[in-house]
PDB file of N, CA and C in Angstrom:
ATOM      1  N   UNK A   1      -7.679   3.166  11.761  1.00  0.00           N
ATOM      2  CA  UNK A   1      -7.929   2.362  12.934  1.00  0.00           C
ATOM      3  C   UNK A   1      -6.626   1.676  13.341  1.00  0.00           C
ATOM      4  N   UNK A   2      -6.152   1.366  14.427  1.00  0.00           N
ATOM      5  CA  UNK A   2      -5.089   0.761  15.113  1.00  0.00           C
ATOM      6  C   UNK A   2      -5.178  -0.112  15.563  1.00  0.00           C
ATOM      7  N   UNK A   3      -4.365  -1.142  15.181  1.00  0.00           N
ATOM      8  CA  UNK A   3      -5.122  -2.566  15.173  1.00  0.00           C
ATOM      9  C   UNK A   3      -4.008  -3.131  16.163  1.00  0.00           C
ATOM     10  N   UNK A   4      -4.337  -4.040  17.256  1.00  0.00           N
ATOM     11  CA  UNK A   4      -4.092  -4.455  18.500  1.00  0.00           C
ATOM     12  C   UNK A   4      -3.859  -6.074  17.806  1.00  0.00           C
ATOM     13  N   UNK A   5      -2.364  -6.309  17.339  1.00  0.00           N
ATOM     14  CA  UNK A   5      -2.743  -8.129  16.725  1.00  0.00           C
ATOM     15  C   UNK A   5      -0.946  -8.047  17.093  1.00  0.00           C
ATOM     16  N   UNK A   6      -1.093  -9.646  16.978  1.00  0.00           N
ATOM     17  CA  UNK A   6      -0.037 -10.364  17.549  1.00  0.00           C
ATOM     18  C   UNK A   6       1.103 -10.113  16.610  1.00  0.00           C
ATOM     19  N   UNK A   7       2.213  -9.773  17.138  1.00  0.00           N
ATOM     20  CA  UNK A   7       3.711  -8.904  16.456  1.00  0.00           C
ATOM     21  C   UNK A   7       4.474  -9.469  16.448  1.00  0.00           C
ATOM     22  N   UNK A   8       4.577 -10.854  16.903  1.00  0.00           N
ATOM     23  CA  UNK A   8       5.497 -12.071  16.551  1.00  0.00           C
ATOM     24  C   UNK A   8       5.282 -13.381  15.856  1.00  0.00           C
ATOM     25  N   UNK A   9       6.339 -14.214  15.170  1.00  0.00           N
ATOM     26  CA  UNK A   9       6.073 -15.311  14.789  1.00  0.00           C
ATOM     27  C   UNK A   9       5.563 -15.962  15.844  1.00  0.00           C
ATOM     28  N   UNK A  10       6.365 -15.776  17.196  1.00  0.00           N
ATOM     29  CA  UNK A  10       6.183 -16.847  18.267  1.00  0.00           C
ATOM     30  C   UNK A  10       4.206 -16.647  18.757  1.00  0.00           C
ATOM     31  N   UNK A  11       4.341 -15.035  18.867  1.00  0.00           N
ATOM     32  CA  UNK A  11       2.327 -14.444  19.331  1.00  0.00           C
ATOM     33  C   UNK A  11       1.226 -15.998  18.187  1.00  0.00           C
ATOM     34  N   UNK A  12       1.901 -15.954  16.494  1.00  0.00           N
ATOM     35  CA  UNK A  12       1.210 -16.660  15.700  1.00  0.00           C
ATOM     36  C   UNK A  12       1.392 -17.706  15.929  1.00  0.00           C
ATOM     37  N   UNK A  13       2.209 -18.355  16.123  1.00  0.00           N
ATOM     38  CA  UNK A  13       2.712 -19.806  16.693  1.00  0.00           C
ATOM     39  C   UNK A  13       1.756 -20.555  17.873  1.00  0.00           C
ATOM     40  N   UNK A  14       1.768 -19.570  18.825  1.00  0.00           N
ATOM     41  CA  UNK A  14       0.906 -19.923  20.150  1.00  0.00           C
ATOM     42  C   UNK A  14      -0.581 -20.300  19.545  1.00  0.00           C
ATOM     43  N   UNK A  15      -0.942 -19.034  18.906  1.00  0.00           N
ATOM     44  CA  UNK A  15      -2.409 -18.604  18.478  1.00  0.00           C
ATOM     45  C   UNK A  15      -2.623 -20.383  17.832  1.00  0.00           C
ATOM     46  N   UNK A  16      -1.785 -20.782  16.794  1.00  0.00           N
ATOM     47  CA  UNK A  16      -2.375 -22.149  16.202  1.00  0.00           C
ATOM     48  C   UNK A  16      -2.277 -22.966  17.532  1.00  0.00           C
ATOM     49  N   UNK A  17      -1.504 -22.891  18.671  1.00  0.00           N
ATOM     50  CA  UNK A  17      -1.077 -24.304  19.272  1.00  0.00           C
ATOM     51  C   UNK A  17      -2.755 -23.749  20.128  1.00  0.00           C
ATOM     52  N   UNK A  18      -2.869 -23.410  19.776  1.00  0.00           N
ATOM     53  CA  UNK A  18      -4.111 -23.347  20.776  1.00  0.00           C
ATOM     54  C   UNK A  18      -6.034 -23.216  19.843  1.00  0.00           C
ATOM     55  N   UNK A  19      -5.423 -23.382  18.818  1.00  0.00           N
ATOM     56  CA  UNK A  19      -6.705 -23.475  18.127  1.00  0.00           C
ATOM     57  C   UNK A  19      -7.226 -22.697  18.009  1.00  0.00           C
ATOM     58  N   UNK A  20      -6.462 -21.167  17.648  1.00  0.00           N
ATOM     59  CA  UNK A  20      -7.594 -19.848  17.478  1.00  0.00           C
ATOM     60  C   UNK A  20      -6.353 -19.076  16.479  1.00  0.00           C
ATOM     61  N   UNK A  21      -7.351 -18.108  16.051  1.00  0.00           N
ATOM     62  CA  UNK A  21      -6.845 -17.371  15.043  1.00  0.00           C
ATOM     63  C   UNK A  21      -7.189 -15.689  15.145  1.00  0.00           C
ATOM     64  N   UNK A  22      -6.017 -15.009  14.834  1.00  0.00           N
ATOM     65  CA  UNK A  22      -6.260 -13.224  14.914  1.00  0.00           C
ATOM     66  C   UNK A  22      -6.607 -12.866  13.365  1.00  0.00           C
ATOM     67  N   UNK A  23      -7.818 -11.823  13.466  1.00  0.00           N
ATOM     68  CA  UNK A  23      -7.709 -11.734  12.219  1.00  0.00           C
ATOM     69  C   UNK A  23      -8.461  -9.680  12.483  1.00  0.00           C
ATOM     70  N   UNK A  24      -8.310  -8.952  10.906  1.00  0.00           N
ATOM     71  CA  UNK A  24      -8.652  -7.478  11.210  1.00  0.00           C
ATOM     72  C   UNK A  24      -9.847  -7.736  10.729  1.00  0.00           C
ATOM     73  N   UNK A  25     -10.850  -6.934  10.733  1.00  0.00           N
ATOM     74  CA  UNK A  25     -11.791  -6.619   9.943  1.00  0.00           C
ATOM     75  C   UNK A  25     -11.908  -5.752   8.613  1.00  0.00           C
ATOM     76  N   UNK A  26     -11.907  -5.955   7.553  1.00  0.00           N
ATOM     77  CA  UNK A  26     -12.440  -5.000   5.900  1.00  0.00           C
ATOM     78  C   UNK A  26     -13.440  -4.719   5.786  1.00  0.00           C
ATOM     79  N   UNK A  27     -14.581  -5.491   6.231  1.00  0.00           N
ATOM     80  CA  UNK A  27     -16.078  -4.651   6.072  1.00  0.00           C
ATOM     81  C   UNK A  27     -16.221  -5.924   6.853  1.00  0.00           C
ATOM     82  N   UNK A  28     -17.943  -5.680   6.473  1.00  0.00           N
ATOM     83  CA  UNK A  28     -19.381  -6.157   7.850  1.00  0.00           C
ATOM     84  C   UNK A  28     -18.747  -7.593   7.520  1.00  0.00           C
ATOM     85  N   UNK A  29     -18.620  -8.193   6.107  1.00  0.00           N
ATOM     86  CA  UNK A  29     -18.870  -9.734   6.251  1.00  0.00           C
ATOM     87  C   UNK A  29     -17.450 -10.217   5.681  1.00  0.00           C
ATOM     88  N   UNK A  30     -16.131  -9.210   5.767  1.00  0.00           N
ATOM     89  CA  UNK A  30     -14.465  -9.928   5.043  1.00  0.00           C
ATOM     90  C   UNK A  30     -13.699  -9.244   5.937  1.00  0.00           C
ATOM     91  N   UNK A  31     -13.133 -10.484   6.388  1.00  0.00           N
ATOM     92  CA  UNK A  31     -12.362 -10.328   7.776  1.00  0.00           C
ATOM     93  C   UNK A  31     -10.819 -11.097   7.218  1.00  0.00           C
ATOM     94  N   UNK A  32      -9.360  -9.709   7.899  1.00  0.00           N
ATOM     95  CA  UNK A  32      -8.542 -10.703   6.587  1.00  0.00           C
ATOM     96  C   UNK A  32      -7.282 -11.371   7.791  1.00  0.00           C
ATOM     97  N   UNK A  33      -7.047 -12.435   7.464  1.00  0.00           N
ATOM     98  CA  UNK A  33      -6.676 -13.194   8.349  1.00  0.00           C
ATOM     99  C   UNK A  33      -5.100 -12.902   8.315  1.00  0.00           C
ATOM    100  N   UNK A  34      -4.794 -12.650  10.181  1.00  0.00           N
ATOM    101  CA  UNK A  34      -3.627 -12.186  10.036  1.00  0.00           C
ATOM    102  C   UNK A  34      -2.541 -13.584  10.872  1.00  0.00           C
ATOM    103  N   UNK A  35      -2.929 -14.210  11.068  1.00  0.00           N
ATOM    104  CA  UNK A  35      -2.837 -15.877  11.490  1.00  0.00           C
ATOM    105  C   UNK A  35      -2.654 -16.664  10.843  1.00  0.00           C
ATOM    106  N   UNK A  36      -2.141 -17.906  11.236  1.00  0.00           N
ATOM    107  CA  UNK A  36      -2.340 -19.097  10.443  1.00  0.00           C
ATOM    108  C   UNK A  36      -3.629 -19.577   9.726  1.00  0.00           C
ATOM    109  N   UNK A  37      -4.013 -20.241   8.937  1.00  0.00           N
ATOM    110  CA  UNK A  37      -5.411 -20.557   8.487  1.00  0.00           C
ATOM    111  C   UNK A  37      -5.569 -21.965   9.006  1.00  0.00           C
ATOM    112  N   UNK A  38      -6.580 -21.997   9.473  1.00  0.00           N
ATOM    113  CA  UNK A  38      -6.488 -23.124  10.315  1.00  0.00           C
ATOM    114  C   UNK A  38      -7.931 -23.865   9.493  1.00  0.00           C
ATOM    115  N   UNK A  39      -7.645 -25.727  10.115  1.00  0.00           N
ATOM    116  CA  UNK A  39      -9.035 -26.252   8.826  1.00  0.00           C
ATOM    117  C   UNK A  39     -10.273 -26.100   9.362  1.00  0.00           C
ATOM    118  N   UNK A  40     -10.354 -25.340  10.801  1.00  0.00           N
ATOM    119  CA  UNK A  40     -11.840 -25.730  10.997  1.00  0.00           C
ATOM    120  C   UNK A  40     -12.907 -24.002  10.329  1.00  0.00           C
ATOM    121  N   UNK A  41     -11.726 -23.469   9.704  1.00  0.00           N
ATOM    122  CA  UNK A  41     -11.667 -21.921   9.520  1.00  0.00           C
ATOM    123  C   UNK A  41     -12.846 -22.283   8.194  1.00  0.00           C
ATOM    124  N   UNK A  42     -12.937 -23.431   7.365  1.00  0.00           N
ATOM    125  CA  UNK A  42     -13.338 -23.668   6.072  1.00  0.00           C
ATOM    126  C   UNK A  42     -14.931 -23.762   6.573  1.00  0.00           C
ATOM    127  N   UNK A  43     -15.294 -24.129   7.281  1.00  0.00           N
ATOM    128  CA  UNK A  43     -16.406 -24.374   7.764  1.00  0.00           C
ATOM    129  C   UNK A  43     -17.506 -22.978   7.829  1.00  0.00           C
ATOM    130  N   UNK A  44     -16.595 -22.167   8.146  1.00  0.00           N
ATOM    131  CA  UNK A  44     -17.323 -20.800   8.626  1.00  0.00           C
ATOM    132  C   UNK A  44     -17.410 -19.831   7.404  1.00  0.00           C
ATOM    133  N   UNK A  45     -16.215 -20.022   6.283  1.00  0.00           N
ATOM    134  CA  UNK A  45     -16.743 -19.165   4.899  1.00  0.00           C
ATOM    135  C   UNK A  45     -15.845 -20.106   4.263  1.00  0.00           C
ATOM    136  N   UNK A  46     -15.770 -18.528   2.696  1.00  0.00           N
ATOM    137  CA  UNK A  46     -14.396 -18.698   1.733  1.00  0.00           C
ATOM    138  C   UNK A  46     -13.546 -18.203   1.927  1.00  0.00           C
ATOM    139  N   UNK A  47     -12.175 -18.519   1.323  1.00  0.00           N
ATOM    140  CA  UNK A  47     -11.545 -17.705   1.604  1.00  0.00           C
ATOM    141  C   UNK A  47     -10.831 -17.162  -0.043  1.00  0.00           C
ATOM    142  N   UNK A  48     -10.635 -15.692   0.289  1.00  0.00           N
ATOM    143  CA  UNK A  48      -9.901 -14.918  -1.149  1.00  0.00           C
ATOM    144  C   UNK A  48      -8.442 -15.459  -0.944  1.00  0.00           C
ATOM    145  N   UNK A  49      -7.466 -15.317  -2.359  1.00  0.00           N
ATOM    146  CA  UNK A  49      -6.594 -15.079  -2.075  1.00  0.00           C
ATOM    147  C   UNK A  49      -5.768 -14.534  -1.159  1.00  0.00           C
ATOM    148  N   UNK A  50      -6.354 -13.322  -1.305  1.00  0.00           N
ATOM    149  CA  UNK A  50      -5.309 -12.590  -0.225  1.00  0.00           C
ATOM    150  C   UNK A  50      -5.676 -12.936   1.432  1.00  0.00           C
ATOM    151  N   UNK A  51      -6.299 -14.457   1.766  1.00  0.00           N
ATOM    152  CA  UNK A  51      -6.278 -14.580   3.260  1.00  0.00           C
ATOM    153  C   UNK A  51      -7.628 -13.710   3.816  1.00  0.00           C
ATOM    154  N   UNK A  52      -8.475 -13.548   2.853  1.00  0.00           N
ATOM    155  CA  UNK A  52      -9.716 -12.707   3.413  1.00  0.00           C
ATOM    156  C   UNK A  52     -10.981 -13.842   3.559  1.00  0.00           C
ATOM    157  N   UNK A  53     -11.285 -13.645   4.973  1.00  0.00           N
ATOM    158  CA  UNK A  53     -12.447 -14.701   5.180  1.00  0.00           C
ATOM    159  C   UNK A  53     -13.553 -13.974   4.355  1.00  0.00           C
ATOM    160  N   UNK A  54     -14.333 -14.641   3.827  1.00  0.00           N
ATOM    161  CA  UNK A  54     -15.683 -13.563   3.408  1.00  0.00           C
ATOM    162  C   UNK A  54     -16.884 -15.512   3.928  1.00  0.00           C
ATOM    163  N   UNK A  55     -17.436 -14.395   4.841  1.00  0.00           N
ATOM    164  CA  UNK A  55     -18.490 -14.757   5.442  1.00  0.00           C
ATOM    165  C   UNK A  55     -20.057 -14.206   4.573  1.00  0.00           C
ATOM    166  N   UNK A  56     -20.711 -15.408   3.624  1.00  0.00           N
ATOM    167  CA  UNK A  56     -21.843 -14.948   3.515  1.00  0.00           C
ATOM    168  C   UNK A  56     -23.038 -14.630   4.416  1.00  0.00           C
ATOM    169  N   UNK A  57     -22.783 -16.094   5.317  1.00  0.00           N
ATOM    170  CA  UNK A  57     -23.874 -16.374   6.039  1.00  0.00           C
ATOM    171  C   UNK A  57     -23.317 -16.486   7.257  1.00  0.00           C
ATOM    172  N   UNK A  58     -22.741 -15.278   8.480  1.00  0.00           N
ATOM    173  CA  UNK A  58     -22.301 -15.724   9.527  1.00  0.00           C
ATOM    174  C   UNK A  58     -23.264 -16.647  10.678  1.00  0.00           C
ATOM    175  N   UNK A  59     -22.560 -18.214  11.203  1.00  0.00           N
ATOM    176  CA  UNK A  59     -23.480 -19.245  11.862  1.00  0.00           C
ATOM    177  C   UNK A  59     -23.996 -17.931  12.783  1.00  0.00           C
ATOM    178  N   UNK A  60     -24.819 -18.136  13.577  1.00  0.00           N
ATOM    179  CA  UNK A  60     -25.525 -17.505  14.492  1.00  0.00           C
ATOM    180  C   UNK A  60     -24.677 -17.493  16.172  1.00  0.00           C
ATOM    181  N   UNK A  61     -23.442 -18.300  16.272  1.00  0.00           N
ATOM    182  CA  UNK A  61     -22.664 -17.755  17.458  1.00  0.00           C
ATOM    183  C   UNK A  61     -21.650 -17.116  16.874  1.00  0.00           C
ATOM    184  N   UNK A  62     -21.366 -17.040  15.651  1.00  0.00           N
ATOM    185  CA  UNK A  62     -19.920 -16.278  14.996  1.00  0.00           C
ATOM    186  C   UNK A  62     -20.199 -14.896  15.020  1.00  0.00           C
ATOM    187  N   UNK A  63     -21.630 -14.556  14.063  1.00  0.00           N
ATOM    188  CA  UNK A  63     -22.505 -13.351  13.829  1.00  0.00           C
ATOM    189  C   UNK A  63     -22.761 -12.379  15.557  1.00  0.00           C
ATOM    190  N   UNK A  64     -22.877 -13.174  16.577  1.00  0.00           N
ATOM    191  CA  UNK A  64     -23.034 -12.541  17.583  1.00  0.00           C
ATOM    192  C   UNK A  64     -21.495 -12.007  18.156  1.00  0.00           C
ATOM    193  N   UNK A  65     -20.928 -13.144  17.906  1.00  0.00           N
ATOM    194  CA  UNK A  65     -19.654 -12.323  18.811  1.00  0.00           C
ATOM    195  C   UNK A  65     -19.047 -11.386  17.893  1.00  0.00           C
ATOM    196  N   UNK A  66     -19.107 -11.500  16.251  1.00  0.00           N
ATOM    197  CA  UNK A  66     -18.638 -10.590  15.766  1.00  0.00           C
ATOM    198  C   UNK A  66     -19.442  -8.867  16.187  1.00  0.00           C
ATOM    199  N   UNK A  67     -20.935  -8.879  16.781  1.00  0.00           N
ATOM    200  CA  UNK A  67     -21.203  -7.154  17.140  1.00  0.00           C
ATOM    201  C   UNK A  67     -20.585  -7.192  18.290  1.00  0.00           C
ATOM    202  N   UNK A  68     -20.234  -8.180  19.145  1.00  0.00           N
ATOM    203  CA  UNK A  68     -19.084  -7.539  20.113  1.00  0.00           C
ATOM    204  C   UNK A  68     -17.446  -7.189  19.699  1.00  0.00           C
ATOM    205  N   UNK A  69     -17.303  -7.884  18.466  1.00  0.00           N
ATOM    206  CA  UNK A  69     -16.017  -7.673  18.158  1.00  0.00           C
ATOM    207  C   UNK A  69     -15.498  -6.308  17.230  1.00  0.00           C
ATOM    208  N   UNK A  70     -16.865  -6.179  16.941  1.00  0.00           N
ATOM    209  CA  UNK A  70     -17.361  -4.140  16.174  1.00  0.00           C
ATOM    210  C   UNK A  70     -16.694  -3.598  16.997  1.00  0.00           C
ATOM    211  N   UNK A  71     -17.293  -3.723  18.272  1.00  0.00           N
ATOM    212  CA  UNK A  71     -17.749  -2.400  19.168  1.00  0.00           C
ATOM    213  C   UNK A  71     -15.862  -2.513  19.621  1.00  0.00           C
ATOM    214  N   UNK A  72     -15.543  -3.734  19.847  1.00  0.00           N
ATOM    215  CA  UNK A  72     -13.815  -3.712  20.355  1.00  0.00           C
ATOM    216  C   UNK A  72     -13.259  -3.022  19.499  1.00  0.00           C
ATOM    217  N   UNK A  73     -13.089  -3.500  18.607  1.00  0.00           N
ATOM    218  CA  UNK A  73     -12.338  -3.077  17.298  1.00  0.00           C
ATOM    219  C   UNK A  73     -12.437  -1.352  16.923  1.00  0.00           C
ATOM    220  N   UNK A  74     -13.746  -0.747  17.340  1.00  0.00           N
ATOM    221  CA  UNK A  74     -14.034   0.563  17.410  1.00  0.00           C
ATOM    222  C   UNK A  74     -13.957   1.390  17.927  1.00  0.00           C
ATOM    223  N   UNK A  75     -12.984   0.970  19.139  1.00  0.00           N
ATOM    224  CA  UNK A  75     -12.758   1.186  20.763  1.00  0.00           C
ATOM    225  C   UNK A  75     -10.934   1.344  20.891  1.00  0.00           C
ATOM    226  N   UNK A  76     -10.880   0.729  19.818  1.00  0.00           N
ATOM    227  CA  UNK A  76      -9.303   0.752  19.775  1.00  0.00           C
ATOM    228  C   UNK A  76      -8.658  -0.215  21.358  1.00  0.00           C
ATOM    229  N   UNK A  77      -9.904  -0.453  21.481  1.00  0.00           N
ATOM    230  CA  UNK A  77      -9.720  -2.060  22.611  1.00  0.00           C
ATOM    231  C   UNK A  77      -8.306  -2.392  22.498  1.00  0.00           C
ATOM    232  N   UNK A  78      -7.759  -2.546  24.072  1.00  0.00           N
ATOM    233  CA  UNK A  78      -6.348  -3.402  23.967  1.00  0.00           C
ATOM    234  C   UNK A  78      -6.848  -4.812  24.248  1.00  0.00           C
ATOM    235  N   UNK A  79      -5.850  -5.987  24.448  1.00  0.00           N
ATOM    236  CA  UNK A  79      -6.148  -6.947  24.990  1.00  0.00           C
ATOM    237  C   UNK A  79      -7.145  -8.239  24.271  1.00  0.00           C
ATOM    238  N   UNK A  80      -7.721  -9.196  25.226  1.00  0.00           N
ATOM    239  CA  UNK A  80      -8.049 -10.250  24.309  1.00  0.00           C
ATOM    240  C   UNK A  80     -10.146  -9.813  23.948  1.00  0.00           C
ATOM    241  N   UNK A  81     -10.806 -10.320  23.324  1.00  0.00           N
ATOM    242  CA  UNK A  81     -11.752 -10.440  23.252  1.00  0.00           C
ATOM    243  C   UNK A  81     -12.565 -11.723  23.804  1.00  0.00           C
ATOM    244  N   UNK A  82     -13.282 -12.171  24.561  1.00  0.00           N
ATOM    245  CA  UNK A  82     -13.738 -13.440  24.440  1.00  0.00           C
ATOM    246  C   UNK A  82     -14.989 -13.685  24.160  1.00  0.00           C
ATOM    247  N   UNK A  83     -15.344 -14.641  24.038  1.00  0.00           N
ATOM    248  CA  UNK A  83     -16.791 -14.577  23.501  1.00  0.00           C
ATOM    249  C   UNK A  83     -17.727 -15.229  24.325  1.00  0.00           C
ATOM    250  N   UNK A  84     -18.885 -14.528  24.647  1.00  0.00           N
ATOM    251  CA  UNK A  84     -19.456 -15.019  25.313  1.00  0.00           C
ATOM    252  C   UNK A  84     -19.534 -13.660  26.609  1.00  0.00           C
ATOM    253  N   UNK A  85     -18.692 -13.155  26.771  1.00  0.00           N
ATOM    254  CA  UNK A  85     -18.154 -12.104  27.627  1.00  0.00           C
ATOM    255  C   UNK A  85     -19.421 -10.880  27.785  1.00  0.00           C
TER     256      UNK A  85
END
């Protein structure tokens, strides 16, 4: 899969000044963070060493935008995702 994520310090830089984070997908519920880790990130799972969110229980607006973020990600989608979209 070909993954569409931010290729600069400066792309990661922005991503925190703005309160969001890029991350790939490893399976249905460990997503590995290719961003800064940010604190409101603790709220939503654990995290592994290696920067891998593992989501037991995705909240019920995370869980939704993540089957839109399947179908992007499966699409070889350029560009941003938003949610809600």
């Amino acid at each position: 899969m070909k993954l569409n994520c931010p290729s600069s310090n400066l792309e990661f830089k922005l991503l925190s000044h703005i309160n969001s984070i890029a991350m790939v997908p490893v399976s249905q519920t460990i997503y590995h963070l290719i961003s800064d880790k940010l604190e409101w990130l603790d709220l939503l799972g654990r995290f592994s060493i290696e920067k891998n969110l593992i989501l037991d229980q995705p909240e019920s607006f995370l869980e939704n935008f993540l089957v839109d973020a399947q179908q992007f990600w499966l699409n070889n989608t350029k560009g941003t995702l938003h949610s809600g979209k």
